[in-house]
N, C-alpha and C. Protein backbone atom coordinates (compact mmCIF):
# COMPACT_ATOMS: atom_id res chain seq x y z
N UNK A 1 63.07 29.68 81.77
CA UNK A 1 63.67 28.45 82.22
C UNK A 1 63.21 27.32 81.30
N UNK A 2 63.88 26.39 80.93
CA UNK A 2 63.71 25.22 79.97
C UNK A 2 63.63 23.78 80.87
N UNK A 3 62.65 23.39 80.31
CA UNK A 3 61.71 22.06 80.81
C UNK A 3 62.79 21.20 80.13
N UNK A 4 62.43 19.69 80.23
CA UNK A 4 62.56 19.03 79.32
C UNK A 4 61.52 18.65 77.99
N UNK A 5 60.26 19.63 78.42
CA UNK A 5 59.54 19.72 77.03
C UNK A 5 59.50 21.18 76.44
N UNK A 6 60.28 22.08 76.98
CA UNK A 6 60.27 23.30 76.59
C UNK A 6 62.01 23.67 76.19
N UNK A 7 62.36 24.57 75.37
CA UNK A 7 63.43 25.45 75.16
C UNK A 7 63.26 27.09 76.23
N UNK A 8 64.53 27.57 76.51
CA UNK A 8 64.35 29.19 76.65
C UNK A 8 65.55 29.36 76.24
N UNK A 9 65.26 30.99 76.17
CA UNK A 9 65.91 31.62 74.93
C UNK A 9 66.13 32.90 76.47
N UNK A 10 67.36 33.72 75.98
CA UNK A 10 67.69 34.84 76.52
C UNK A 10 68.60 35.35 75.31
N UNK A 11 68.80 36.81 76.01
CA UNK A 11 69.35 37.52 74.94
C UNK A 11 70.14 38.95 75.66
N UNK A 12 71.30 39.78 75.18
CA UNK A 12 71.56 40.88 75.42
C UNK A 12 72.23 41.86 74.23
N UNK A 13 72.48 43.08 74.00
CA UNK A 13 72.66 43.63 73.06
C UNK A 13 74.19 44.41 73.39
N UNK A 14 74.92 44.49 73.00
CA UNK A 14 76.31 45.08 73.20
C UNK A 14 76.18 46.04 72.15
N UNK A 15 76.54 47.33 72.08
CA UNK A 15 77.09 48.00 71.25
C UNK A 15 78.61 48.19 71.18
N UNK A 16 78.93 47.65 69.60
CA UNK A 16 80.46 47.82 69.52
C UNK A 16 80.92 49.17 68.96
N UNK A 17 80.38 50.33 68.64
CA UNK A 17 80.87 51.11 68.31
C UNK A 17 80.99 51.91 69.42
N UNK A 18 80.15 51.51 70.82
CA UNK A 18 81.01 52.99 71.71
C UNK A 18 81.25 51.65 73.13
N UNK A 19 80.84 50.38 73.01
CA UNK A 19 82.06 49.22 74.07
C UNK A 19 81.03 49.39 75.02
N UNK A 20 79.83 49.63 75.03
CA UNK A 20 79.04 49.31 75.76
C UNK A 20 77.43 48.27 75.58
N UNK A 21 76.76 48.27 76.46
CA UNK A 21 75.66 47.74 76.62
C UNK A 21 74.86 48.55 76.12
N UNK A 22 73.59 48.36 74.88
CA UNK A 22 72.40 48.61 74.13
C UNK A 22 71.53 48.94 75.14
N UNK A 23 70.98 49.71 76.15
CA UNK A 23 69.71 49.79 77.03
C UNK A 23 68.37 50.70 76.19
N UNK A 24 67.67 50.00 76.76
CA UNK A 24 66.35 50.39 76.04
C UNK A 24 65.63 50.28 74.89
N UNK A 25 66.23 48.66 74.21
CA UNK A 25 65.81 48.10 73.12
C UNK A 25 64.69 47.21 73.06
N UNK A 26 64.14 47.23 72.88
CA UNK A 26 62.48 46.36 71.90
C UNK A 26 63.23 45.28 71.96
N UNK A 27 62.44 44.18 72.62
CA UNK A 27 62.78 42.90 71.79
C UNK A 27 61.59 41.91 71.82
N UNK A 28 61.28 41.68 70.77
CA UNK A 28 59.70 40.45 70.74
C UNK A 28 60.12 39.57 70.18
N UNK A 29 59.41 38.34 70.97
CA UNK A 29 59.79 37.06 70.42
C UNK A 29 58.55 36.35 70.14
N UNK A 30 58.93 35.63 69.46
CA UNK A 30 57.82 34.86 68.47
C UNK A 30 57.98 33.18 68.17
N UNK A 31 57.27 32.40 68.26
CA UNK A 31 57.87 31.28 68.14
C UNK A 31 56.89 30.25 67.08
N UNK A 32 57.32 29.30 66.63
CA UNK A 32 56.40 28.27 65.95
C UNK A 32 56.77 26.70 66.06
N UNK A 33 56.36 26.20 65.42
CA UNK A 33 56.31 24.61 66.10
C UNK A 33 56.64 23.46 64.64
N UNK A 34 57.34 24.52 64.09
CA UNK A 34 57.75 23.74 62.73
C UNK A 34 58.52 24.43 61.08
N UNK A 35 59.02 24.11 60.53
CA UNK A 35 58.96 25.00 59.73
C UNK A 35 58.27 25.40 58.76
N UNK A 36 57.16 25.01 58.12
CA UNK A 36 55.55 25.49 58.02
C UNK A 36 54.80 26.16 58.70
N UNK A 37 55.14 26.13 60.19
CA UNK A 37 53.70 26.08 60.77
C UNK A 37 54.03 27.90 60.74
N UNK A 38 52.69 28.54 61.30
CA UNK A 38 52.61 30.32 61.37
C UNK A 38 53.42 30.31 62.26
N UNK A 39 53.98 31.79 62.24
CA UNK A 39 54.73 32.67 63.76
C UNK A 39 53.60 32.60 64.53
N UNK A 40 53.90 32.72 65.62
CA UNK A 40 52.99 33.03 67.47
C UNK A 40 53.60 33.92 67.69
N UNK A 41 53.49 35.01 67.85
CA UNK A 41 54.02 36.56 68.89
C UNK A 41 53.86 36.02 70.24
N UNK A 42 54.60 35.88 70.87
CA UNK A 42 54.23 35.61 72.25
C UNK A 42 54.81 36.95 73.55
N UNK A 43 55.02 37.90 72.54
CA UNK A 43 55.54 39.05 73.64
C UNK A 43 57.21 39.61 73.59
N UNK A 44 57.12 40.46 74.30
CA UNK A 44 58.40 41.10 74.79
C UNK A 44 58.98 41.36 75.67
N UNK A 45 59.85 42.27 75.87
CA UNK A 45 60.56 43.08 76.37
C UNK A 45 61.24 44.20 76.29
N UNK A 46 62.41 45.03 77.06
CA UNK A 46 63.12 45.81 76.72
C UNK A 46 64.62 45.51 77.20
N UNK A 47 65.28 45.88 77.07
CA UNK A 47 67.08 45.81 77.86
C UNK A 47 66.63 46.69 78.36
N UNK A 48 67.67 45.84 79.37
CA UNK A 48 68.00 46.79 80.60
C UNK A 48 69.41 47.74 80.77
N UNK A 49 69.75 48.22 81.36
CA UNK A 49 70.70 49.31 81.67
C UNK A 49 72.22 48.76 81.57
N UNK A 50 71.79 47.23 81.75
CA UNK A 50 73.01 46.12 81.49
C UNK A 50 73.03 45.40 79.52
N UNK A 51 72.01 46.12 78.98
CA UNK A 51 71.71 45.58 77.77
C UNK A 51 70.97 43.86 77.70
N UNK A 52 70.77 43.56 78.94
CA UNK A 52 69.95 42.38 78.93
C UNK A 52 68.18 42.30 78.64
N UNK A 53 67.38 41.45 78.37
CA UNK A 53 66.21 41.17 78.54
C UNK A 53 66.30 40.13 79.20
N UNK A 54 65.86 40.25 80.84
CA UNK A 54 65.83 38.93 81.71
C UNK A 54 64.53 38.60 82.07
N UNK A 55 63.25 39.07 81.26
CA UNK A 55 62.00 38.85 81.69
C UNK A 55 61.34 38.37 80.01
N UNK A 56 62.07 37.96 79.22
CA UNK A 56 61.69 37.24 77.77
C UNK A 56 60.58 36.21 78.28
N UNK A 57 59.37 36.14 77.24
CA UNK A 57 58.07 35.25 77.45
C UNK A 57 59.02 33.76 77.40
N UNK A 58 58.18 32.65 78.02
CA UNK A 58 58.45 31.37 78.13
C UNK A 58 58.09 30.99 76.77
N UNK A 59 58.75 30.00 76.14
CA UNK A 59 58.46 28.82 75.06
C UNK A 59 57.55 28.07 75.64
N UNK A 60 56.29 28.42 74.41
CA UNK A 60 55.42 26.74 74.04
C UNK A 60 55.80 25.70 74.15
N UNK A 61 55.28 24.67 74.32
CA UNK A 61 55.70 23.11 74.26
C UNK A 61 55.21 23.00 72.97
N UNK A 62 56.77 22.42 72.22
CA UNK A 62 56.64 22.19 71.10
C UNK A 62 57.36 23.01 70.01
N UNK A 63 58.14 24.38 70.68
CA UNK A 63 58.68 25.17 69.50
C UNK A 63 59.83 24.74 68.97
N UNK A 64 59.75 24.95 67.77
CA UNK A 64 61.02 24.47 67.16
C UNK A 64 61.74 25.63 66.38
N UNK A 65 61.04 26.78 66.40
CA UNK A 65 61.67 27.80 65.92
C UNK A 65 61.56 29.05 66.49
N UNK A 66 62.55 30.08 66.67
CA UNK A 66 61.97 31.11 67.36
C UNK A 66 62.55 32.10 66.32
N UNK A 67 62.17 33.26 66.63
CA UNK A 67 62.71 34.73 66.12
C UNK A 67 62.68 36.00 67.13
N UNK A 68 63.61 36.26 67.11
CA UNK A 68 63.65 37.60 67.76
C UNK A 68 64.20 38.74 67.32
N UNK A 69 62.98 39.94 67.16
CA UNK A 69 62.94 41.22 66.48
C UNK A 69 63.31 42.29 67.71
N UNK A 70 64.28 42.78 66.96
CA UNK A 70 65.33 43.93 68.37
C UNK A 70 64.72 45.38 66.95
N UNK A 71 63.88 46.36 67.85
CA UNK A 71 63.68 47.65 67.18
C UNK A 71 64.98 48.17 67.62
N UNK A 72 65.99 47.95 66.82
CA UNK A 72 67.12 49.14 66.97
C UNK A 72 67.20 50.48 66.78
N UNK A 73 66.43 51.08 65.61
CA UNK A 73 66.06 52.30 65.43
C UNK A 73 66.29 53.60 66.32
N UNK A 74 65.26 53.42 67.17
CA UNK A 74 65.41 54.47 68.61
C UNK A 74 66.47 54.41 68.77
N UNK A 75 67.07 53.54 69.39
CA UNK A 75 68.36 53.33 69.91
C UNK A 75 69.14 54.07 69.17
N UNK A 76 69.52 53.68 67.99
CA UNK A 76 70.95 53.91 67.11
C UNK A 76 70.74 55.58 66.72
N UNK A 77 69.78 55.66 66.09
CA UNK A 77 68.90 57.06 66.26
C UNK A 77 69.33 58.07 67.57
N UNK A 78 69.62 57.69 68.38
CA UNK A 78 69.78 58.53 69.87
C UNK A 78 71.32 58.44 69.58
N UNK A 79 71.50 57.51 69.63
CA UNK A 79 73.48 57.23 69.71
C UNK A 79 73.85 57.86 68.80
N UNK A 80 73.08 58.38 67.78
CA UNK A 80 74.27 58.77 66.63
C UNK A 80 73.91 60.38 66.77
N UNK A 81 72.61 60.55 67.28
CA UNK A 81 72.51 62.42 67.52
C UNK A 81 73.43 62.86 68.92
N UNK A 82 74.02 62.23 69.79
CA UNK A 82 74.67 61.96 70.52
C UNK A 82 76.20 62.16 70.15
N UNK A 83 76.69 61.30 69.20
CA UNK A 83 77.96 61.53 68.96
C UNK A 83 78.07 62.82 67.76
N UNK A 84 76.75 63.08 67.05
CA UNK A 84 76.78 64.45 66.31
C UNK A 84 77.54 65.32 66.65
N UNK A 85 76.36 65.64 68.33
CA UNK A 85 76.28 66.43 69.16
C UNK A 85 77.99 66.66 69.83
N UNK A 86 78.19 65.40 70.21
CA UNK A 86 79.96 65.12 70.64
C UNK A 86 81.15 65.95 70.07
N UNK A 87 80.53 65.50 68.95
CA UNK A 87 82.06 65.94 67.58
C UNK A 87 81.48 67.29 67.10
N UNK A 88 80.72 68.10 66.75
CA UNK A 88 80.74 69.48 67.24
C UNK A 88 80.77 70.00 67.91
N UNK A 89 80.87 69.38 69.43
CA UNK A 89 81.03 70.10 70.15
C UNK A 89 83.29 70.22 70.46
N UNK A 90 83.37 69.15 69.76
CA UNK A 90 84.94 69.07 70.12
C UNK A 90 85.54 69.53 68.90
N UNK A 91 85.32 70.00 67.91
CA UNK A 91 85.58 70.82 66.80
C UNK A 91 84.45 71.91 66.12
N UNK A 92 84.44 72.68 67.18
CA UNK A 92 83.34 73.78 67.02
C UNK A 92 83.83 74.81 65.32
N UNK A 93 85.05 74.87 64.99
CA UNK A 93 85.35 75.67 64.03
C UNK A 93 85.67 74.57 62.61
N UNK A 94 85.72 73.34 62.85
CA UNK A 94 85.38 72.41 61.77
C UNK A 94 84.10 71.35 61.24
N UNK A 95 84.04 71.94 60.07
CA UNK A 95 82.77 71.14 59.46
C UNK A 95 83.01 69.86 60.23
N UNK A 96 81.46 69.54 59.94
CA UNK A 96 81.42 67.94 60.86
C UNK A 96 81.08 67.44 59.70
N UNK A 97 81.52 65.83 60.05
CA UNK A 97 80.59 65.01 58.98
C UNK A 97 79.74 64.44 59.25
N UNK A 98 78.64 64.50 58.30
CA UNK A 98 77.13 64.39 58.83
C UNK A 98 76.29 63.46 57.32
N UNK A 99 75.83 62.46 58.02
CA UNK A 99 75.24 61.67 57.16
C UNK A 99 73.59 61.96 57.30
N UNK A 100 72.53 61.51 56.51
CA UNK A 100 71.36 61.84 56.20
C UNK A 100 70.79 61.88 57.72
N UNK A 101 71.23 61.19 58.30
CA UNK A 101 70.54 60.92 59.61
C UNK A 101 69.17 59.68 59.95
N UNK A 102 69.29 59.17 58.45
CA UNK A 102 68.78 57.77 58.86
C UNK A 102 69.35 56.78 59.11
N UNK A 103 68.80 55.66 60.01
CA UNK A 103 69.65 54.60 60.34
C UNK A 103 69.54 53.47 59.26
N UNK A 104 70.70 52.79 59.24
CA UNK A 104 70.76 52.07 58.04
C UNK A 104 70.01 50.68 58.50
N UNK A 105 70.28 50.23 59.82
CA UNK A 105 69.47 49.05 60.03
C UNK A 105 68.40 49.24 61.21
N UNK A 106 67.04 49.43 60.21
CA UNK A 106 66.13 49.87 61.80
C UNK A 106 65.65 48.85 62.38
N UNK A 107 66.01 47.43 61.96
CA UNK A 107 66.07 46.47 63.22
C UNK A 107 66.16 45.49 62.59
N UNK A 108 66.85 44.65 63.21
CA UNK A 108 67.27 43.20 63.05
C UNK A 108 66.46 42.04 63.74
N UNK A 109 66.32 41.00 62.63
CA UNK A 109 65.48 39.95 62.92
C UNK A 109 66.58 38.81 62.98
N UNK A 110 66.20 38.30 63.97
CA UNK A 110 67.01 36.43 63.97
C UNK A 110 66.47 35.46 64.22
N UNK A 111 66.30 34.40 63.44
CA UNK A 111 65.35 33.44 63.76
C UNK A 111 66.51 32.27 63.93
N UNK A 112 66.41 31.05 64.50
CA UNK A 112 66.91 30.26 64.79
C UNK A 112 66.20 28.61 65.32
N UNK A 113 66.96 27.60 65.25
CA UNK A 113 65.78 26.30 65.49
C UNK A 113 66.25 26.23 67.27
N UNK A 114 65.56 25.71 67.83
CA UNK A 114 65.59 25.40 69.56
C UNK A 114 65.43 23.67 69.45
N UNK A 115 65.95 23.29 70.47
CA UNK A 115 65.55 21.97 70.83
C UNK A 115 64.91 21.68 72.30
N UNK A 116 64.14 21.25 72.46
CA UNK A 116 63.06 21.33 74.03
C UNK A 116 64.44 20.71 75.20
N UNK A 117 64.24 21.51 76.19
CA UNK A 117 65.36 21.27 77.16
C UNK A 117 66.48 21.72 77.39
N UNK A 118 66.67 22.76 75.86
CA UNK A 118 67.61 23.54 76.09
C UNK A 118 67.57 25.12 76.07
N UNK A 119 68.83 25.31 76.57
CA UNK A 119 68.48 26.99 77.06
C UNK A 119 69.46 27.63 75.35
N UNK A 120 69.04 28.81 75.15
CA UNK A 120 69.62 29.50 74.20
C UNK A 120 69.90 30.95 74.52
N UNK A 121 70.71 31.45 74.51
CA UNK A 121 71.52 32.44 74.77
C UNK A 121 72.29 33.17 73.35
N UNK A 122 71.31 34.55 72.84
CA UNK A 122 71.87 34.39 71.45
C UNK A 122 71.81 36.27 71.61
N UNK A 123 72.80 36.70 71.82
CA UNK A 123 73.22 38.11 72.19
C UNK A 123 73.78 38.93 70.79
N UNK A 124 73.57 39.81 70.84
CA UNK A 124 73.25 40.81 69.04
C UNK A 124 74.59 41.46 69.33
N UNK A 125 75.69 41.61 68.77
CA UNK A 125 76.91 42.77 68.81
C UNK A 125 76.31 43.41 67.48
N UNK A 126 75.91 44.63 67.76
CA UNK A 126 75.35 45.98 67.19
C UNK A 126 76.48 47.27 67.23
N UNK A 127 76.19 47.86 65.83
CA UNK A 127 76.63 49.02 65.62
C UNK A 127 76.24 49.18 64.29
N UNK A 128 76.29 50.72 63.97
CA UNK A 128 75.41 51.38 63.14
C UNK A 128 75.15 51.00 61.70
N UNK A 129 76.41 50.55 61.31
CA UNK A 129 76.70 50.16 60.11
C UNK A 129 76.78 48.24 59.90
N UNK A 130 76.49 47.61 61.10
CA UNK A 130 76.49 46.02 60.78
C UNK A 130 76.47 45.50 62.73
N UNK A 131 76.01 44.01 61.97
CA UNK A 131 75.63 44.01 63.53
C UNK A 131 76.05 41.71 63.17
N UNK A 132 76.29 41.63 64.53
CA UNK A 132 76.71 40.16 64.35
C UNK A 132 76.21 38.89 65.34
N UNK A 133 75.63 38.28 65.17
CA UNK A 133 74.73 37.31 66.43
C UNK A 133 75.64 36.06 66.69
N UNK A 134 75.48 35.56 67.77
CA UNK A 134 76.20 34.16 67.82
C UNK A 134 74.87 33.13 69.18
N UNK A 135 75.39 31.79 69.20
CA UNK A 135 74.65 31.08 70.59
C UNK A 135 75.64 31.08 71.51
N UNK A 136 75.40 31.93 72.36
CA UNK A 136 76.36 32.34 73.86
C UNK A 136 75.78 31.08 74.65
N UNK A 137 76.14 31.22 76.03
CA UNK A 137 76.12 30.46 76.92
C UNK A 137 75.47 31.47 78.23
């Protein structure tokens, strides 16, 4: 919740390659009080089953910058042995196509400026190959 000397920040993760919600993603946030000053880790979370984090640490008085690191890895990692698994199983007598099996983005960082009093709402549209952020509401 945002003070008038504090910012908050929320967040959720959509996956666009299968139209659903990201559950069970890492997300730590970090904040600082300038653009010089060090990062502060101030903690995490995970999504939930809805792809939300509704328990994100509170903002310092005084941040003016935050970042938030989503470990996508696991995630995309599961989703894609998943649809492996899918598409051989629905063309058992045709080669599959099969890439190295590493993920190309094992997690995305976003940093952004806050202003004290306001709320920020900045939700990740993810998928394997590119991923796109915006300030929601």
């Amino acid at each position: 919740m945002s003070t008038s000397t504090t910012a908050s920040v929320s967040t959720h993760i959509l996956d666009t390659s299968v139209g659903r919600p990201a559950a069970g993603v890492a997300v730590r946030v970090s904040a600082r009080s300038g653009r010089e000053a060090p990062w502060q880790a101030l903690g995490g979370s995970a999504t939930d089953a809805d792809g939300r984090c509704k328990d994100l640490p509170a903002l310092p008085e005084g941040t003016t910058h935050v970042r938030l690191d989503f470990e996508v890895e696991p995630y995309l990692a599961q989703t894609a042995a998943q649809t492996v698994k899918q598409q051989a199983d629905a063309q058992q007598d045709a080669p599959a196509n099969r890439d190295s099996g590493a993920v190309f983005f094992p997690e995305v960082v976003i940093t952004f400026t806050v202003t004290p009093g306001e709320h920020y709402h900045v939700p990740l549209l993810l998928n394997p190959f590119g991923y796109s952020v915006y300030r929601g509401s």
